[in-house]
PDB file of N, CA and C in Angstrom:
ATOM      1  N   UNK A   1     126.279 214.514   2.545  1.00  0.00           N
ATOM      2  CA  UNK A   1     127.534 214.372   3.238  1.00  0.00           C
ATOM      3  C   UNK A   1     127.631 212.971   3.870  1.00  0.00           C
ATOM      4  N   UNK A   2     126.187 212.474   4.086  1.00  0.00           N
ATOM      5  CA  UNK A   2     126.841 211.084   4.958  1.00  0.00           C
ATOM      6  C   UNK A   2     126.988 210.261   4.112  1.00  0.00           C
ATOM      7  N   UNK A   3     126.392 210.088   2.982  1.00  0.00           N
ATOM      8  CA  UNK A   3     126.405 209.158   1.663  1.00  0.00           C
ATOM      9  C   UNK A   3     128.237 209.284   1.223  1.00  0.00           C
ATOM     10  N   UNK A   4     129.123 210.523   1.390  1.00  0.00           N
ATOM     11  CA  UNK A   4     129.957 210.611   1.367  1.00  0.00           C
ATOM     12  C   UNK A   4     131.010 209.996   2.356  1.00  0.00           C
ATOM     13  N   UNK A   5     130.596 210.431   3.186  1.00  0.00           N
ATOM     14  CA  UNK A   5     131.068 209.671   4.075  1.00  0.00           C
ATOM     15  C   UNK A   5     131.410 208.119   4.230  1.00  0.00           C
ATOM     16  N   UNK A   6     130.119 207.622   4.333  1.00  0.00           N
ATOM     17  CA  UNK A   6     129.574 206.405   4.072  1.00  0.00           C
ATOM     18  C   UNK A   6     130.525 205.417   3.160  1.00  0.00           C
ATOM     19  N   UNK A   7     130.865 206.211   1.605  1.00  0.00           N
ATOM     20  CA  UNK A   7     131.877 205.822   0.827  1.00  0.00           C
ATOM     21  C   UNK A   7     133.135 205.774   0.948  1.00  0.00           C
ATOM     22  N   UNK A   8     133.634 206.845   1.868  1.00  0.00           N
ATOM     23  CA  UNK A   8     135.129 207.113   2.277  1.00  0.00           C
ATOM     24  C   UNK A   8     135.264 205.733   2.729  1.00  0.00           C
ATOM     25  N   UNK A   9     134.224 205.325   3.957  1.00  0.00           N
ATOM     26  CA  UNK A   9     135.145 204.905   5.065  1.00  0.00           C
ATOM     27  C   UNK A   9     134.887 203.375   4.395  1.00  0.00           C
ATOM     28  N   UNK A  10     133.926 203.241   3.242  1.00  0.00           N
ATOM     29  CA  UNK A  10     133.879 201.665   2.677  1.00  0.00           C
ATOM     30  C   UNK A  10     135.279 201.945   2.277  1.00  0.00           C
ATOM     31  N   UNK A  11     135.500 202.665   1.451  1.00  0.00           N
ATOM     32  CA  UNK A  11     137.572 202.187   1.218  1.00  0.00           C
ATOM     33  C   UNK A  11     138.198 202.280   1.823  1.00  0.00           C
ATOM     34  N   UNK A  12     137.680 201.883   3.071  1.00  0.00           N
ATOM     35  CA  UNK A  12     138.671 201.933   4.674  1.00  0.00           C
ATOM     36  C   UNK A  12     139.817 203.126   4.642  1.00  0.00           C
ATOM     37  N   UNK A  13     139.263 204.282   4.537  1.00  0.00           N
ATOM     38  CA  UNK A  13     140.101 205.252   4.885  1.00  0.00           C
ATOM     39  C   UNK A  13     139.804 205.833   6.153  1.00  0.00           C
ATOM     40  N   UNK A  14     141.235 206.206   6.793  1.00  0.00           N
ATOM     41  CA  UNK A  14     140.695 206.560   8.212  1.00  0.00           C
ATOM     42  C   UNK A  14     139.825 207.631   8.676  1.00  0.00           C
ATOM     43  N   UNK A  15     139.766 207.871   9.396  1.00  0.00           N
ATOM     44  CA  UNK A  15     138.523 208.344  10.409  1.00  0.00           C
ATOM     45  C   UNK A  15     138.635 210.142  10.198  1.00  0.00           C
ATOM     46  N   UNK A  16     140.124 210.291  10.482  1.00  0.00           N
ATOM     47  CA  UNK A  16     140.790 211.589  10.657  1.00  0.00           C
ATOM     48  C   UNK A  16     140.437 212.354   9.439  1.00  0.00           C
ATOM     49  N   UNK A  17     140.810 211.167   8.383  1.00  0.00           N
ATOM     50  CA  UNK A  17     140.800 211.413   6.620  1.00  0.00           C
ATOM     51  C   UNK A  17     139.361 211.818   6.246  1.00  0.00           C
ATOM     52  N   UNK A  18     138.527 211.079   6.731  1.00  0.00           N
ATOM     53  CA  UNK A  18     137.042 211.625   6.113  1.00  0.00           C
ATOM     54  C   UNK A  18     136.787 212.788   6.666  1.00  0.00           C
ATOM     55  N   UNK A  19     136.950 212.499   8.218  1.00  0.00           N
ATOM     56  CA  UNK A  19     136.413 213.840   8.884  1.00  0.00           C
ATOM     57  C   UNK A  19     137.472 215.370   8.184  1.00  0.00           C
ATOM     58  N   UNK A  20     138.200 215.583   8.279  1.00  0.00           N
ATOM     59  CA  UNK A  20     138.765 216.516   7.536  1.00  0.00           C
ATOM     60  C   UNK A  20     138.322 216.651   6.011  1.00  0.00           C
ATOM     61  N   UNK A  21     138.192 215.782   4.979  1.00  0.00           N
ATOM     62  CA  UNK A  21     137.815 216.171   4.347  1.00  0.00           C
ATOM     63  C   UNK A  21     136.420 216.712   3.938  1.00  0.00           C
ATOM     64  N   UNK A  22     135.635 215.933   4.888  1.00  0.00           N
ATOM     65  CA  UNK A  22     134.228 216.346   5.115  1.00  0.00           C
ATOM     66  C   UNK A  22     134.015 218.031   5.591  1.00  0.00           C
ATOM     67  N   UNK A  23     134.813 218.111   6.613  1.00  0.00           N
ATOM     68  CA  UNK A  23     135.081 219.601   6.892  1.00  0.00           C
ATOM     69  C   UNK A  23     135.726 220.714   5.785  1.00  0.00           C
ATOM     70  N   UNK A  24     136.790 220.142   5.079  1.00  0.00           N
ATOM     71  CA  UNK A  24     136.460 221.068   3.530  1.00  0.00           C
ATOM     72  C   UNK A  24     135.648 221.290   3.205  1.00  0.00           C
ATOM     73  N   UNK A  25     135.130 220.391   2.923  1.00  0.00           N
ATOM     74  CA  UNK A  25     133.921 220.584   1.668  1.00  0.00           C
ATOM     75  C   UNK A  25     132.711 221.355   2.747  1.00  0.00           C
ATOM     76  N   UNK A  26     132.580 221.167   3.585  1.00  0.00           N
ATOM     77  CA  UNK A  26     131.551 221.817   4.434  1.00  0.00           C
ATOM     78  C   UNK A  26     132.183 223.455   4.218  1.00  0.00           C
ATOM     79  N   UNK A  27     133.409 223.649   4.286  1.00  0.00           N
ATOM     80  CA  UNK A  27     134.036 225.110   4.391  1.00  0.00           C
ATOM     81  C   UNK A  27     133.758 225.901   2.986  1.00  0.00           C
ATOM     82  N   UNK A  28     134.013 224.644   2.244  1.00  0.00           N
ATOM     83  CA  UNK A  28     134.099 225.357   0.367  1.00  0.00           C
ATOM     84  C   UNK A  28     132.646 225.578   0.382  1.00  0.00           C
ATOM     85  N   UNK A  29     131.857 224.992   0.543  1.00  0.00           N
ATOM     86  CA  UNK A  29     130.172 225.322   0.346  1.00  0.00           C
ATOM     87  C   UNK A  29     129.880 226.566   1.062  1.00  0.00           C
ATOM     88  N   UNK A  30     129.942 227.249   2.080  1.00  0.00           N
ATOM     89  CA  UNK A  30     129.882 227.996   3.397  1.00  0.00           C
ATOM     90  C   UNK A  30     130.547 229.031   2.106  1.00  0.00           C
ATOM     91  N   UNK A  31     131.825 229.383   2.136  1.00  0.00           N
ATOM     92  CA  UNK A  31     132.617 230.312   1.289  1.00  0.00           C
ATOM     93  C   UNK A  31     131.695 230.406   0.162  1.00  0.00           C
ATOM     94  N   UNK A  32     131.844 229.764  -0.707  1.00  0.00           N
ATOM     95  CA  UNK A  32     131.398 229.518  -1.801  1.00  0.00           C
ATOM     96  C   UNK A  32     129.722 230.458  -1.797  1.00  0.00           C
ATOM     97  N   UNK A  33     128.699 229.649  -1.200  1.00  0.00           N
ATOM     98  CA  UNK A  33     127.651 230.215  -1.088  1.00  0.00           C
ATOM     99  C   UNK A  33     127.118 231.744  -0.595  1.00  0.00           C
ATOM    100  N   UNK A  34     128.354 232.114   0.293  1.00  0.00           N
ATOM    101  CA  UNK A  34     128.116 233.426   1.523  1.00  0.00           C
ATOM    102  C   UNK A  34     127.996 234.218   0.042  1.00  0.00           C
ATOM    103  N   UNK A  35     129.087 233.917  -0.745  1.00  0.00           N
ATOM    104  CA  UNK A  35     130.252 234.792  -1.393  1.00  0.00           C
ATOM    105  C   UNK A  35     129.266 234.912  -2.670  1.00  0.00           C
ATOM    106  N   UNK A  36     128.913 233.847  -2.842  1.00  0.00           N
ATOM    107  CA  UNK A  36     128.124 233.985  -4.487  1.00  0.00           C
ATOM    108  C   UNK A  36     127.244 232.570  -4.868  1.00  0.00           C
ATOM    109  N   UNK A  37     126.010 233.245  -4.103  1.00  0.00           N
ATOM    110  CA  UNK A  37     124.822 232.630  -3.682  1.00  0.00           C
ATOM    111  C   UNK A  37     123.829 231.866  -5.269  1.00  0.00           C
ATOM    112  N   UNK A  38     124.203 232.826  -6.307  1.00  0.00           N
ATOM    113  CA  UNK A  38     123.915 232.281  -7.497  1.00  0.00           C
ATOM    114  C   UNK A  38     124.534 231.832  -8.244  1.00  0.00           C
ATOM    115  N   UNK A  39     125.978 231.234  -7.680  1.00  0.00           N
ATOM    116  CA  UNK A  39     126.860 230.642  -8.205  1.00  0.00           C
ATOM    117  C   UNK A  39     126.716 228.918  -9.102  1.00  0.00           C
ATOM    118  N   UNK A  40     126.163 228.484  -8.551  1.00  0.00           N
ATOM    119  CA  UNK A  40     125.684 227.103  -9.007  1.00  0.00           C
ATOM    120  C   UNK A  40     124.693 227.131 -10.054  1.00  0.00           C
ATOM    121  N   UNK A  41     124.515 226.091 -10.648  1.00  0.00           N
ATOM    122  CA  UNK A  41     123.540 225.887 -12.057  1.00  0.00           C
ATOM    123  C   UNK A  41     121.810 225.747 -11.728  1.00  0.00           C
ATOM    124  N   UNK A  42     121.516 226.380 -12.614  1.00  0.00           N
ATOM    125  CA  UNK A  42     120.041 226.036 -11.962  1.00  0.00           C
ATOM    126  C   UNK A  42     119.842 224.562 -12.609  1.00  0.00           C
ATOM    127  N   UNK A  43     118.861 223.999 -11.739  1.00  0.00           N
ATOM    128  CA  UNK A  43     118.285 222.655 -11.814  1.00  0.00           C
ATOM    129  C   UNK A  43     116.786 223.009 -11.809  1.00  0.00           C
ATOM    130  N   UNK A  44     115.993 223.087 -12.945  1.00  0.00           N
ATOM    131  CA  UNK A  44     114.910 223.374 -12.359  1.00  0.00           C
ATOM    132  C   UNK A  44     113.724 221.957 -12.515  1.00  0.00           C
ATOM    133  N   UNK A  45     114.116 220.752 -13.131  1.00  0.00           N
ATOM    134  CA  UNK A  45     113.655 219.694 -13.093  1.00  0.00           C
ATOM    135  C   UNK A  45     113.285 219.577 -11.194  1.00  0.00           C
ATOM    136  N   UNK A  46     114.683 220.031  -9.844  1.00  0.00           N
ATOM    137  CA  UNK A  46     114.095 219.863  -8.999  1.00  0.00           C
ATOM    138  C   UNK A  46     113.113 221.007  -8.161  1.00  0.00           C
ATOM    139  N   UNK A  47     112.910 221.903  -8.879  1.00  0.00           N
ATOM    140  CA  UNK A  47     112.063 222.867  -8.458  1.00  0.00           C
ATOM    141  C   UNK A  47     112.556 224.793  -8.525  1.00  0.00           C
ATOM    142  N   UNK A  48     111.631 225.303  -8.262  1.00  0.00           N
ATOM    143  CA  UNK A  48     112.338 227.080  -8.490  1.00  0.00           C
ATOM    144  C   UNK A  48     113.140 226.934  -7.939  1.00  0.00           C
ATOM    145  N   UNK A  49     114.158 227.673  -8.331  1.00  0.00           N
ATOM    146  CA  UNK A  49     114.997 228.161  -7.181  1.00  0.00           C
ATOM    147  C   UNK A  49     116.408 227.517  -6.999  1.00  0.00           C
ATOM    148  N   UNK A  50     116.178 226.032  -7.407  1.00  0.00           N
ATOM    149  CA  UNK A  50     117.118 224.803  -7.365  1.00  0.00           C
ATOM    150  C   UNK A  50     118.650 225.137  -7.603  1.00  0.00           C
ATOM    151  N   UNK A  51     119.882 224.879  -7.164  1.00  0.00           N
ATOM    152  CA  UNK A  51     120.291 225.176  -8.250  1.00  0.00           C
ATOM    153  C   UNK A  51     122.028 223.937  -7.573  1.00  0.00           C
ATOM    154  N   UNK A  52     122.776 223.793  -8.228  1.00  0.00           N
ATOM    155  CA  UNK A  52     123.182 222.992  -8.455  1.00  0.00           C
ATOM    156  C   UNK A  52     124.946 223.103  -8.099  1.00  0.00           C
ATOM    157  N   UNK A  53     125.860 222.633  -7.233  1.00  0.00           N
ATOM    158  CA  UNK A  53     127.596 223.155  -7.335  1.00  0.00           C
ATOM    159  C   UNK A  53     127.955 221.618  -7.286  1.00  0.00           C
ATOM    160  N   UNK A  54     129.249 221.826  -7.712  1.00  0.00           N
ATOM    161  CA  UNK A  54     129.855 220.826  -7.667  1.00  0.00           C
ATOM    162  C   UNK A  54     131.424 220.789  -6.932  1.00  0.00           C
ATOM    163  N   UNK A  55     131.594 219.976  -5.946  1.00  0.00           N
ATOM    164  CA  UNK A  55     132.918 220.204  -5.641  1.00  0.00           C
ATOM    165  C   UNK A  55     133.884 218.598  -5.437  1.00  0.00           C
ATOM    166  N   UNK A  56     134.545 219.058  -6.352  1.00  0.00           N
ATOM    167  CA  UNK A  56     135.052 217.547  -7.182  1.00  0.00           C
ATOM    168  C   UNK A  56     134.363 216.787  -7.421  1.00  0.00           C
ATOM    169  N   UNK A  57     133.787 215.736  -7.436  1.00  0.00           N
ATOM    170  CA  UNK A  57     133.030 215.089  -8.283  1.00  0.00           C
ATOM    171  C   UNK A  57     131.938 214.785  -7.311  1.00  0.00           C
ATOM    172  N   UNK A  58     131.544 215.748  -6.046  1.00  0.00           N
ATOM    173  CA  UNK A  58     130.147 215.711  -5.966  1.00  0.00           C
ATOM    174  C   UNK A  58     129.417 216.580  -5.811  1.00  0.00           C
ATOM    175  N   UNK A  59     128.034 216.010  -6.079  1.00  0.00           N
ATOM    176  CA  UNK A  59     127.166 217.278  -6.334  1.00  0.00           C
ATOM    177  C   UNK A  59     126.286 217.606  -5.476  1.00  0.00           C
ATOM    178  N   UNK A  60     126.055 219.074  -4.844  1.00  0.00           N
ATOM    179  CA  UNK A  60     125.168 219.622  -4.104  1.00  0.00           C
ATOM    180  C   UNK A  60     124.660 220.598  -4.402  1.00  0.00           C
ATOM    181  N   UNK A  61     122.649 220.142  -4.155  1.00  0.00           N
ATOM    182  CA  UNK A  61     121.876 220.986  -4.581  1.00  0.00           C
ATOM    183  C   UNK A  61     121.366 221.754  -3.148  1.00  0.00           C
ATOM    184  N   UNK A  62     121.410 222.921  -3.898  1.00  0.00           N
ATOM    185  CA  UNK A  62     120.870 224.143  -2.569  1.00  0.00           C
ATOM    186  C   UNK A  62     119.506 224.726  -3.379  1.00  0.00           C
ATOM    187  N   UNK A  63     119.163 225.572  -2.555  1.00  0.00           N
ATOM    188  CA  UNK A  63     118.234 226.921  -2.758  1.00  0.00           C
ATOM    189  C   UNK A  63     118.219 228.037  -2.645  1.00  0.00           C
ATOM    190  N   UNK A  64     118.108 228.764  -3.779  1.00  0.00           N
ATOM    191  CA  UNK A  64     118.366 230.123  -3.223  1.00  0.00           C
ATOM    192  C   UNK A  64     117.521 230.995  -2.599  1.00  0.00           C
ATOM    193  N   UNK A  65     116.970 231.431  -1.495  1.00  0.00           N
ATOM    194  CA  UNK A  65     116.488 232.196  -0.923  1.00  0.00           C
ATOM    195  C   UNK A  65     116.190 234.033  -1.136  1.00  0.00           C
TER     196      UNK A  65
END
């Protein structure tokens, strides 16, 4: 998320703009995961369990527990 971040605000977009969208994507992951925890791809190059979502063109790896 901060690497995201990080990029927003290099294309000088405002403050309001990242932070809200940062808070989507924090919401879609949260939903997303509660809801359907094996939803994402496994990755197992990074280890058991790994597994992989994408929400618009970035990617976050979780674990499933």
């Amino acid at each position: 998320m901060e690497e995201i971040a990080d990029y927003l605000y290099e294309q000088h977009l405002s403050a309001p703009f990242v932070v809200a969208y940062l808070q989507n994507i924090k919401d879609w992951l949260e939903r997303l995961l509660c809801e359907f925890p094996d939803s994402g791809t496994p990755t197992p190059e990074y280890g058991e369990g790994i597994r992989r979502v994408v929400y618009r063109k970035h990617s976050f790896l979780y674990r499933v527990i």
